[in-house]
Protein backbone atom coordinates (compact mmCIF):
# COMPACT_ATOMS: atom_id res chain seq x y z
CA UNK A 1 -15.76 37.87 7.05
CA UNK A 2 -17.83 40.32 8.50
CA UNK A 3 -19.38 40.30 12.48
CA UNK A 4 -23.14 40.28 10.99
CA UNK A 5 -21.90 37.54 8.85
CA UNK A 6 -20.68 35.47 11.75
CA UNK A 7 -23.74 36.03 13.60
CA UNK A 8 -25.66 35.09 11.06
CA UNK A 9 -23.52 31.71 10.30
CA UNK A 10 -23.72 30.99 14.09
CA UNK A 11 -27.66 31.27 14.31
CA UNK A 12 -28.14 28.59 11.21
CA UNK A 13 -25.73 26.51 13.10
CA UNK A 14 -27.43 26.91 16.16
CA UNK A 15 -31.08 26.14 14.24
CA UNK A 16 -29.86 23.14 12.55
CA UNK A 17 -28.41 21.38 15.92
CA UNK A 18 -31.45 22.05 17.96
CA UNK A 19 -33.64 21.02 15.21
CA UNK A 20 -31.45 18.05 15.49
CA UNK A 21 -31.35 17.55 19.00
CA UNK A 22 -35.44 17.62 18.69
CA UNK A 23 -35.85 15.36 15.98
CA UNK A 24 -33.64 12.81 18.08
């Protein structure tokens, strides 16, 4: 896997859980 790729992967994951910690 590629560094961009990574940062990308880790910048969704980071969306998803605030959106998560914001819908809580």
């Amino acid at each position: 896997m590629q560094f961009t790729e990574y940062i990308v992967l880790c910048a969704k994951s980071l969306g998803a859980g605030m959106i998560a910690l914001a819908s809580v």
